[in-house]
C-alpha atoms as a PDB file:
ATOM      1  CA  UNK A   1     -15.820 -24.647  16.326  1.00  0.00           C
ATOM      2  CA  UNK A   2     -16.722 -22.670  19.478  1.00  0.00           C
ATOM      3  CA  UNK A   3     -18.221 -18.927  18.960  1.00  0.00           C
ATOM      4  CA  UNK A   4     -15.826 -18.482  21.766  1.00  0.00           C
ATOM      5  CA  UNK A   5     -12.918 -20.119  19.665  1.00  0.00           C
ATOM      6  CA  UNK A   6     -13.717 -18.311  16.310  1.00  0.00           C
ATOM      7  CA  UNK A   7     -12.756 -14.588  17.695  1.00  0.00           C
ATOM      8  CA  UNK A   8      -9.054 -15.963  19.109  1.00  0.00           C
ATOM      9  CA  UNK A   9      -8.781 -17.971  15.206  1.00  0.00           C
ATOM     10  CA  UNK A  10      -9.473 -14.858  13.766  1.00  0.00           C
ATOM     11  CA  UNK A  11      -6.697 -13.253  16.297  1.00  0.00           C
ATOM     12  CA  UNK A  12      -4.222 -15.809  15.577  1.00  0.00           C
ATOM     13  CA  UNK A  13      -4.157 -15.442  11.599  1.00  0.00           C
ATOM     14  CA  UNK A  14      -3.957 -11.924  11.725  1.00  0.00           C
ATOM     15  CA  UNK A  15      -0.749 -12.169  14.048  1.00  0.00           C
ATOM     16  CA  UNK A  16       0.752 -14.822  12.119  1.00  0.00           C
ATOM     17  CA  UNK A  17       0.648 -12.785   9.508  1.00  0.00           C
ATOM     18  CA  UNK A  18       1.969  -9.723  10.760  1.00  0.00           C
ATOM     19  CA  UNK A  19       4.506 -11.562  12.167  1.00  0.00           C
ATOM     20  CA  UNK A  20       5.316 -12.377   8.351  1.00  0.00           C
ATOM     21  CA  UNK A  21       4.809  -8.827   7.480  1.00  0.00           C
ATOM     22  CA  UNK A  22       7.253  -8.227  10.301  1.00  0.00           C
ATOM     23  CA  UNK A  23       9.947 -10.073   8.559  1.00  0.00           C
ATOM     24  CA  UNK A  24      10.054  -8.826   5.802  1.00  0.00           C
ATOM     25  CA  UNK A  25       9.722  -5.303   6.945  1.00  0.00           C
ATOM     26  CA  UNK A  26      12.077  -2.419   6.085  1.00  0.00           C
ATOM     27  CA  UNK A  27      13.560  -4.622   3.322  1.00  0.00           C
ATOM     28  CA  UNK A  28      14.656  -3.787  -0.046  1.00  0.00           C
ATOM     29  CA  UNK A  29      11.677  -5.822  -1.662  1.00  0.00           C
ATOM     30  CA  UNK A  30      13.879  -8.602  -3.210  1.00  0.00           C
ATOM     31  CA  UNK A  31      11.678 -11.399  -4.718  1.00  0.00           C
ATOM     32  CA  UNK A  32       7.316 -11.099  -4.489  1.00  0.00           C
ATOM     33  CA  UNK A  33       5.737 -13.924  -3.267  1.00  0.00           C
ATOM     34  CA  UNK A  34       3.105 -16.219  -4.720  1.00  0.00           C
ATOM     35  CA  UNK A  35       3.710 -17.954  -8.080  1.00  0.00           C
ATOM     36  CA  UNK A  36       1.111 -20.471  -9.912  1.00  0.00           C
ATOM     37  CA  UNK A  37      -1.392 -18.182 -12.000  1.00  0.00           C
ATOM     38  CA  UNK A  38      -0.570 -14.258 -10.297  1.00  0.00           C
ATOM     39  CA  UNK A  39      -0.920 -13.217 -13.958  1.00  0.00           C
ATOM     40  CA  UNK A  40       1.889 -10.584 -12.842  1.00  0.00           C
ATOM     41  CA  UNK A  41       5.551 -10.101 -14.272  1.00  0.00           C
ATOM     42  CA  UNK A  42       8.364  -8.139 -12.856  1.00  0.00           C
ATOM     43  CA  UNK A  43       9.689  -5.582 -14.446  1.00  0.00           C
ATOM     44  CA  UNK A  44      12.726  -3.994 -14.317  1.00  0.00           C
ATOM     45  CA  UNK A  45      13.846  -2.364 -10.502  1.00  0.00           C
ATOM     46  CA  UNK A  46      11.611  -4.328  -8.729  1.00  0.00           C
ATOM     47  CA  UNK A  47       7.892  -2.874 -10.341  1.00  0.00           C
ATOM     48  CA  UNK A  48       5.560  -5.925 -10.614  1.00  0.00           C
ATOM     49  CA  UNK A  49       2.703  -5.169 -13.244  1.00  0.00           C
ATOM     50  CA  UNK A  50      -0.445  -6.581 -14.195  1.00  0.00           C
ATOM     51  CA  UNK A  51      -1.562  -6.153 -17.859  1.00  0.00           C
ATOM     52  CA  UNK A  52      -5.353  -4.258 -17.959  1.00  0.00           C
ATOM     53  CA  UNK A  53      -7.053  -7.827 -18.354  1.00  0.00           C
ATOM     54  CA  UNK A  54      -6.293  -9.665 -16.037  1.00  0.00           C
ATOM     55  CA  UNK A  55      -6.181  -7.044 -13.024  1.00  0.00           C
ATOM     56  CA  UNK A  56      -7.839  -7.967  -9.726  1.00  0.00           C
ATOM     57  CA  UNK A  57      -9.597  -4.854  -6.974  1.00  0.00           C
ATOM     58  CA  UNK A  58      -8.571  -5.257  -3.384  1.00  0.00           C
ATOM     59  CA  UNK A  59     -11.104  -6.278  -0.824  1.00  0.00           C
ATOM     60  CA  UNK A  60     -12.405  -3.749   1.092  1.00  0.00           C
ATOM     61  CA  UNK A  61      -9.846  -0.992   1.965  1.00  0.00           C
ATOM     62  CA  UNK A  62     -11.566   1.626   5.029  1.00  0.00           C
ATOM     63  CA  UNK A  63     -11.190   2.755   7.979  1.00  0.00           C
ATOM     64  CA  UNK A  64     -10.008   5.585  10.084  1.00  0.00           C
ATOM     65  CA  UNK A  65      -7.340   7.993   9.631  1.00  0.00           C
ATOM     66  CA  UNK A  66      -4.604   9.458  11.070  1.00  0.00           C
ATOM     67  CA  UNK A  67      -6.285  12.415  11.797  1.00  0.00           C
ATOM     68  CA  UNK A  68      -9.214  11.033  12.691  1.00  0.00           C
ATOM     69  CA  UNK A  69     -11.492  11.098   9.557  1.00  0.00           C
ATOM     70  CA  UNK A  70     -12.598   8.171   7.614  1.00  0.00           C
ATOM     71  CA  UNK A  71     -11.594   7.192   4.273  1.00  0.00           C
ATOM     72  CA  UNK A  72     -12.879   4.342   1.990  1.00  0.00           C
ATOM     73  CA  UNK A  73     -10.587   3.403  -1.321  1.00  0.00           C
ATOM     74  CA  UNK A  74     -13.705   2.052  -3.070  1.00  0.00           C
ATOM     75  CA  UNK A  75     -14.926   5.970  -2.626  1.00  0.00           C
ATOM     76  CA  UNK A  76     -11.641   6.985  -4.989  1.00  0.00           C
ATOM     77  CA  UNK A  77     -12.710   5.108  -8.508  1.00  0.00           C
ATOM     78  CA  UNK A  78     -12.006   7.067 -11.346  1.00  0.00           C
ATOM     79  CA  UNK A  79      -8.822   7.895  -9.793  1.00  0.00           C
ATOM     80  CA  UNK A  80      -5.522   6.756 -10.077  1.00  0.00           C
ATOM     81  CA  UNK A  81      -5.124   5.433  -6.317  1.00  0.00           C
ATOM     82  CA  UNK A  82      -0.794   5.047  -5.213  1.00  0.00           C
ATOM     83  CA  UNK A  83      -1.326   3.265  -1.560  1.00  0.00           C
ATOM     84  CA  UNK A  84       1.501   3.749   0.070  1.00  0.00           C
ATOM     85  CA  UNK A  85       2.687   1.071   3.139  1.00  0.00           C
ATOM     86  CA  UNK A  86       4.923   2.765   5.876  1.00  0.00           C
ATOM     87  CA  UNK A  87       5.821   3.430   9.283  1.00  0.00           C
ATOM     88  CA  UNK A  88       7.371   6.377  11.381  1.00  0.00           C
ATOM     89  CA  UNK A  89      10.065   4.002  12.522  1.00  0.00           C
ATOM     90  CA  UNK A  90      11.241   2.201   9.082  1.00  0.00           C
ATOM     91  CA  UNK A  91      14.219   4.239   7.425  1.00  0.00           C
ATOM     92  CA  UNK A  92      13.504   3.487   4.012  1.00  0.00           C
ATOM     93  CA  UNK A  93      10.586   4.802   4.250  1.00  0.00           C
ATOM     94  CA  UNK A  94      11.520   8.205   5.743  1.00  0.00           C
ATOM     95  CA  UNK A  95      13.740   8.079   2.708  1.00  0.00           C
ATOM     96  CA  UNK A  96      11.182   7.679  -0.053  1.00  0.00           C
ATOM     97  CA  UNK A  97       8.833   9.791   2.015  1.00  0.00           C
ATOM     98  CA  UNK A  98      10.071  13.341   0.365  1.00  0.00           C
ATOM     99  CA  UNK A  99       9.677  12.097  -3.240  1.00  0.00           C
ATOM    100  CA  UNK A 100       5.869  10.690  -2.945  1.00  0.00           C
ATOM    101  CA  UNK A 101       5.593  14.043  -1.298  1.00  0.00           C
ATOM    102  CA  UNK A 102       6.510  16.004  -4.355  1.00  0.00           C
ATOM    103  CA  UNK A 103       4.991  12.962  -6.997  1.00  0.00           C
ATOM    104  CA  UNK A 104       1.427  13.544  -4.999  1.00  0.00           C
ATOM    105  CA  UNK A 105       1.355  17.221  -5.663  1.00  0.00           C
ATOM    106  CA  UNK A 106       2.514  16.862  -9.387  1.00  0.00           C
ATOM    107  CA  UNK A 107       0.089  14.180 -10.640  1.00  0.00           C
ATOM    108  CA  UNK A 108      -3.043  15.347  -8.604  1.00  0.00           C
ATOM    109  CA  UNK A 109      -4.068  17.386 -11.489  1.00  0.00           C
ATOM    110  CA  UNK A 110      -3.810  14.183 -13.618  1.00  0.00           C
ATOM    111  CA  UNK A 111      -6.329  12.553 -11.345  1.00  0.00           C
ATOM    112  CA  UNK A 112      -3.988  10.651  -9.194  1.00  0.00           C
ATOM    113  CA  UNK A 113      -5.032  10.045  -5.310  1.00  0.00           C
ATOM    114  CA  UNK A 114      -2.427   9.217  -2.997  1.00  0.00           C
ATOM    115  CA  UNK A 115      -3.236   7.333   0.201  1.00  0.00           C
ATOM    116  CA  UNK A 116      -0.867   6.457   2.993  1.00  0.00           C
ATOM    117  CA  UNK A 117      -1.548   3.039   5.008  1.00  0.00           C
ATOM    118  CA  UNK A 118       0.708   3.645   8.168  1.00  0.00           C
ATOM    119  CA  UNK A 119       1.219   0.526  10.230  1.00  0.00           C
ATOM    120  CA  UNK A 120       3.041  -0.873  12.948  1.00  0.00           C
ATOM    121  CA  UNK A 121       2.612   2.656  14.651  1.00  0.00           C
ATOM    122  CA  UNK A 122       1.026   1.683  18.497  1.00  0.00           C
ATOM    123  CA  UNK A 123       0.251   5.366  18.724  1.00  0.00           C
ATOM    124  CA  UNK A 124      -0.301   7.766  16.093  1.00  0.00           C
ATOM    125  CA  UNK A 125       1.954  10.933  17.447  1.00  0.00           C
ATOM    126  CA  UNK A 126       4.664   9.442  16.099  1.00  0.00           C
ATOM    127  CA  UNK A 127       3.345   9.260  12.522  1.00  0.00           C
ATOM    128  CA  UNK A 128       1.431  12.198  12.982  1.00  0.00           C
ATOM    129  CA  UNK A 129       4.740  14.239  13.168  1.00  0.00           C
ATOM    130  CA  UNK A 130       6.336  11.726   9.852  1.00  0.00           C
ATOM    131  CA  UNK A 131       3.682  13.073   7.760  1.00  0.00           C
ATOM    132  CA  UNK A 132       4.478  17.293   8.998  1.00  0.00           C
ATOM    133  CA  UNK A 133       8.114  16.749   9.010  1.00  0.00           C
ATOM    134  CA  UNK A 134       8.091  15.187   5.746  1.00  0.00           C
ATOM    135  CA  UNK A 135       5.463  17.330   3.579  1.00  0.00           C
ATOM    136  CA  UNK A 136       2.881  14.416   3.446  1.00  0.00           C
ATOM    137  CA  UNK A 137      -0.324  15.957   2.722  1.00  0.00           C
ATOM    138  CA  UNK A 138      -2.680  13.195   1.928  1.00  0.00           C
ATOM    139  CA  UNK A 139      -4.448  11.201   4.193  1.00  0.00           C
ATOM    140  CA  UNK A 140      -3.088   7.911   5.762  1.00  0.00           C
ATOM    141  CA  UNK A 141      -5.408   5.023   6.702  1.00  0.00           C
ATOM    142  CA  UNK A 142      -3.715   3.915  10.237  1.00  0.00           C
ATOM    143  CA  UNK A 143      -3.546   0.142  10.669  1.00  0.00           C
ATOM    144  CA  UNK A 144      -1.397  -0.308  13.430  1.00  0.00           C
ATOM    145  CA  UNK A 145      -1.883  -3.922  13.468  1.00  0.00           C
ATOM    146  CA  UNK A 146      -1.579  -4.766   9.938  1.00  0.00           C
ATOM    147  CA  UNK A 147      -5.143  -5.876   9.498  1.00  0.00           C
ATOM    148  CA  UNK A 148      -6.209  -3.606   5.996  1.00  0.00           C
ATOM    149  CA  UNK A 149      -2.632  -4.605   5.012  1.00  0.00           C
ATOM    150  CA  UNK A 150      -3.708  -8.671   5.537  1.00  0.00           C
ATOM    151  CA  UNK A 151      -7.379  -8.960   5.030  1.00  0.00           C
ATOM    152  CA  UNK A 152      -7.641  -6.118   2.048  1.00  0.00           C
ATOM    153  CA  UNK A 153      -5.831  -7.744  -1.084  1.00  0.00           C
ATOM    154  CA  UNK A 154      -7.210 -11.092  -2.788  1.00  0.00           C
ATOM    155  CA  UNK A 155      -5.012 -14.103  -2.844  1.00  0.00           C
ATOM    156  CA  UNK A 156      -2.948 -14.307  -5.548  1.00  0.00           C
ATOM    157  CA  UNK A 157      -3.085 -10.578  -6.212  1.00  0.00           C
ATOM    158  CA  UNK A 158      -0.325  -7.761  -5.794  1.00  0.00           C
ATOM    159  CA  UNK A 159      -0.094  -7.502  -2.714  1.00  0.00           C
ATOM    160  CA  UNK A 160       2.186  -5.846   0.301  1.00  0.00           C
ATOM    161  CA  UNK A 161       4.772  -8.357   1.457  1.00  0.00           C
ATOM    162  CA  UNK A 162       7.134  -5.754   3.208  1.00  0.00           C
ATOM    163  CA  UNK A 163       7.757  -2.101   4.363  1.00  0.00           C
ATOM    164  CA  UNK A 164       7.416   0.014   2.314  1.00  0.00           C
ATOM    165  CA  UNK A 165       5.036  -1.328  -0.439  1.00  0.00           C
ATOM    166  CA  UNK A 166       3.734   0.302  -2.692  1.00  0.00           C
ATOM    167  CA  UNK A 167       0.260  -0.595  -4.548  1.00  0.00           C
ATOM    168  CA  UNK A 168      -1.327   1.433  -7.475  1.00  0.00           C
ATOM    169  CA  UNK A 169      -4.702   1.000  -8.610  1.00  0.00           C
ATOM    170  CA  UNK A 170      -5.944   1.755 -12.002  1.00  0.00           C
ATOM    171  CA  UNK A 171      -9.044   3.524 -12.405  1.00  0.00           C
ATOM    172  CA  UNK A 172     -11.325   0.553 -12.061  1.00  0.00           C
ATOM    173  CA  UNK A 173      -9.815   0.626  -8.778  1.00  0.00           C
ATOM    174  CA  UNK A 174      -7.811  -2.392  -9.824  1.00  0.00           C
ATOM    175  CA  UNK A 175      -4.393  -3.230  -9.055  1.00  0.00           C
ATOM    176  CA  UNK A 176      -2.063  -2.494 -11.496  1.00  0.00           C
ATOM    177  CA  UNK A 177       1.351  -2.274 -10.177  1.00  0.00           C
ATOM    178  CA  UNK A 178       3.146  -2.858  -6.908  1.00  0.00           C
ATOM    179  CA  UNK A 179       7.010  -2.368  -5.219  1.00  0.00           C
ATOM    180  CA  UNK A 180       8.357  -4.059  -2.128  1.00  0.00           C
ATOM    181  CA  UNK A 181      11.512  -1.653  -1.892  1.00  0.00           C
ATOM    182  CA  UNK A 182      11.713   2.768  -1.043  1.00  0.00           C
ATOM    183  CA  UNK A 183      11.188   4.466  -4.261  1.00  0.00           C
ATOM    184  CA  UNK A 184      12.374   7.840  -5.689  1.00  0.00           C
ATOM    185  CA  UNK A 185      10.338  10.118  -7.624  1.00  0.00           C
ATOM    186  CA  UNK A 186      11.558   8.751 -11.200  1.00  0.00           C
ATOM    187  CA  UNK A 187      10.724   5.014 -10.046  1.00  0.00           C
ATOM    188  CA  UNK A 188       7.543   6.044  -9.001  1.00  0.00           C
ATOM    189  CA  UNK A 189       6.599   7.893 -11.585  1.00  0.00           C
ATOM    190  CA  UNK A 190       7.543   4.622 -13.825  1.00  0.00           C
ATOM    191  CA  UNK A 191       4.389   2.856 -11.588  1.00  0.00           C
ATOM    192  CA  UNK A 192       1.596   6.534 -12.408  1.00  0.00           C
ATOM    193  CA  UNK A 193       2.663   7.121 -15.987  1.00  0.00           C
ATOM    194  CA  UNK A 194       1.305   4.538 -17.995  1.00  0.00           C
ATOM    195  CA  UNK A 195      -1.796   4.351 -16.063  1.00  0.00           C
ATOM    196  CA  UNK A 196      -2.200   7.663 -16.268  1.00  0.00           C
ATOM    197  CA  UNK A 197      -1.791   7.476 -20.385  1.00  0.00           C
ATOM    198  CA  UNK A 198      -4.096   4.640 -19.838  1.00  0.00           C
ATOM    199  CA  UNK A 199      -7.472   5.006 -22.200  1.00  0.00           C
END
């Protein structure tokens, strides 16, 4: 292969698969993807888990954020990490929005991070004013074209097949849980609490 053919390769799988991510966006969740040996079960309303053992980390998750800074997951181990997929224009997700709000502020003291990964956002204004209008007061990686959202999670692995997702890391910085629908604050804290009880 061509050096001048690898680059537009490279171009192609990432839009093929945020065309797939396109799909499935705004959806309830409904079924996760992958079968053969995912070593994950679904639990009840839609919460896939991974027992401590057999947990996988993402690849790397970094970049720049919303406002500019930069933030590297790898930097957050020790922490309960609750990643967050979502964009300014999917209604589900200024539905669930309000509760991670509230869920953020609540568990910080129980060392939980939240992280936002805002995609599908060509400029950031409009998520910008998501994150004051809603109370959002963690930082959001922005990924407008779904590239963390692709390239960061192993095969196999929990990983975000629609908008919103949600992805929680243990404090290995492995994953542990993940949702494909809009949460409330009582389904979300079904995801924190046992990691946080975790030992």
């Amino acid at each position: 292969m061509s050096l001048s053919r690898a680059p537009r390769a490279a171009l192609l799988t990432a839009l093929v698969a945020a065309g797939a991510l396109t799909l499935s966006a705004c959806g309830d969740g409904g079924k996760s993807g992958g079968g053969g040996d995912t070593n994950f079960v679904t639990g009840t309303g839609g919460i896939d888990t991974v027992a401590k053992g057999e947990r996988q980390a993402p690849k790397k998750l970094a970049g720049q954020t919303l406002d500019g800074g930069h933030l590297d997951i790898a930097d957050l181990k020790g922490k309960i990490v609750v990643m967050n997929v979502w964009g300014s224009w999917c209604a589900p997700c200024r539905s669930e929005a309000p509760y991670f709000a509230k869920v953020a502020k609540e568990t910080e003291a129980d060392g939980v991070a939240f992280v936002g990964i805002n995609t599908r956002d060509p400029q950031k204004g409009p998520a910008l004013a998501f994150e004051k209008d809603y109370g959002v007061g963690y930082p959001s990686l922005y990924d407008p074209i779904g590239k963390l959202i692709v390239n960061g999670f192993p095969k196999g692995s929990l990983n975000p097949q629609a908008i919103p997702s949600t992805i929680v890391l243990d404090r290995e910085g492995k994953i542990a849980a993940r949702s494909l629908k809009a949460l409330d604050d009582e389904e979300l804290r079904k995801m924190i609490d046992p990691l946080i009880a975790e030992k």
